[in-house]
Protein backbone atom coordinates (compact mmCIF):
# COMPACT_ATOMS: atom_id res chain seq x y z
CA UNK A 1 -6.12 8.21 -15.01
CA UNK A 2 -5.00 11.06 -17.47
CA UNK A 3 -3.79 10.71 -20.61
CA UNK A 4 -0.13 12.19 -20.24
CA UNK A 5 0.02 14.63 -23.14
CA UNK A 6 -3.25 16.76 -21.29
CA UNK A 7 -0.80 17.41 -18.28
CA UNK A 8 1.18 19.80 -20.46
CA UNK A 9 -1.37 21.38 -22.28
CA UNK A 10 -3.88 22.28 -19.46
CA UNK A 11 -3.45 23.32 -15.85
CA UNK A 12 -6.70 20.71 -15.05
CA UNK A 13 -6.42 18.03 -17.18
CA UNK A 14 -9.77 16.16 -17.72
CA UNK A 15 -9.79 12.52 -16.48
CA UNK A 16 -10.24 9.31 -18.72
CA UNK A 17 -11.27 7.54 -15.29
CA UNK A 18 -11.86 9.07 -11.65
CA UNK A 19 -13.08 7.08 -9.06
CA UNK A 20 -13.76 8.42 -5.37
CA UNK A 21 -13.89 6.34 -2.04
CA UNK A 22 -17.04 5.48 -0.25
CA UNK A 23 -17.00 5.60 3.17
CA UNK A 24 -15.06 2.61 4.00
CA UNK A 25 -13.14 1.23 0.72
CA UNK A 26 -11.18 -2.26 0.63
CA UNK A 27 -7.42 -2.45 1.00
CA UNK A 28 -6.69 -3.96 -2.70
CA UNK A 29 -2.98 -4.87 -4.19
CA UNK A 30 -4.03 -4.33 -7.89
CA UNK A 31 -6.80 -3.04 -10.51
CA UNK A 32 -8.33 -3.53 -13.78
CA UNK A 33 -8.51 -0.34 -16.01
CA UNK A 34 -12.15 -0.01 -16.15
CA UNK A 35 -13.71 -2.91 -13.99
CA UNK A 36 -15.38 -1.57 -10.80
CA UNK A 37 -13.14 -1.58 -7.56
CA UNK A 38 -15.15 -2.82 -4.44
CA UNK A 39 -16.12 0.42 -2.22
CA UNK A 40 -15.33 2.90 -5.01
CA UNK A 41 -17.43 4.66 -7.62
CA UNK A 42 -17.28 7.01 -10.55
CA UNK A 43 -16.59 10.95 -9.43
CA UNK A 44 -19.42 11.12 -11.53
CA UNK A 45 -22.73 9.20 -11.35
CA UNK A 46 -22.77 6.71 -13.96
CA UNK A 47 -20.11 7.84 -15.77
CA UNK A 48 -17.86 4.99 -17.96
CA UNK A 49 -13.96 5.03 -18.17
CA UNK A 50 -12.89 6.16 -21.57
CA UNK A 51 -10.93 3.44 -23.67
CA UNK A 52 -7.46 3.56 -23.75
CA UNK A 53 -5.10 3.87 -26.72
CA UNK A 54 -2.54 1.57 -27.35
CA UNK A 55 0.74 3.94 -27.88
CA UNK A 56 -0.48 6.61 -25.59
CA UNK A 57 1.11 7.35 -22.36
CA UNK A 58 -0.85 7.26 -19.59
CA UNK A 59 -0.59 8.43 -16.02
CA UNK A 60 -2.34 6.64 -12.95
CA UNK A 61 -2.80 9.03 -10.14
CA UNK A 62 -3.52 7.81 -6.46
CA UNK A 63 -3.90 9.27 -2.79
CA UNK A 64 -4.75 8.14 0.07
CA UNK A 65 -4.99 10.08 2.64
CA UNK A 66 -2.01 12.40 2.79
CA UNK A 67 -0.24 9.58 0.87
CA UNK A 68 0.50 9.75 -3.06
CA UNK A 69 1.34 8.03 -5.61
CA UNK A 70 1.61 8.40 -9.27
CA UNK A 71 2.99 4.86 -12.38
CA UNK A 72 3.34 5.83 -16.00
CA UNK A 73 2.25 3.41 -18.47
CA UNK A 74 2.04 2.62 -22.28
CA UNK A 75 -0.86 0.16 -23.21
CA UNK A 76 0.01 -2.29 -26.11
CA UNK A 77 -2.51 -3.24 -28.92
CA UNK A 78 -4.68 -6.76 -28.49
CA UNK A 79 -2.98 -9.39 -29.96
CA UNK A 80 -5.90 -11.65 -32.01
């Protein structure tokens, strides 16, 4: 997950959240930004996904094998 204005300004931009497969990760038909998904981890060990803005533009990156995929998204703000 990168926060879309980073893609212009660097060549690398730094991820809000990256997680990796294990050896043998779970088919899954959806996510939760931020909740653990079962047989994947942090790129990093122990690192937490950053919290996203409501306004920003975000872009979710995924591969899988030689298959990729990329969904733009705008979070909204909480509603009390």
């Amino acid at each position: 997950m990168i926060p879309v204005r980073e893609i212009g300004d660097q060549q690398y931009p730094r991820p809000i959240w990256h997680l990796v497969s294990d050896s043998n990760s779970v088919p899954t038909k959806d996510l939760v930004y931020g909740i653990p998904v079962r047989g994947m981890r942090p790129s990093v060990k122990g690192a937490t996904p950053d919290p996203l803005e409501p306004g920003e533009k975000y872009r979710l990156l995924i591969e899988a094998g030689s298959l990729k995929g990329q969904h733009d998204f705008v979070p909204v703000a909480r509603t009390p």
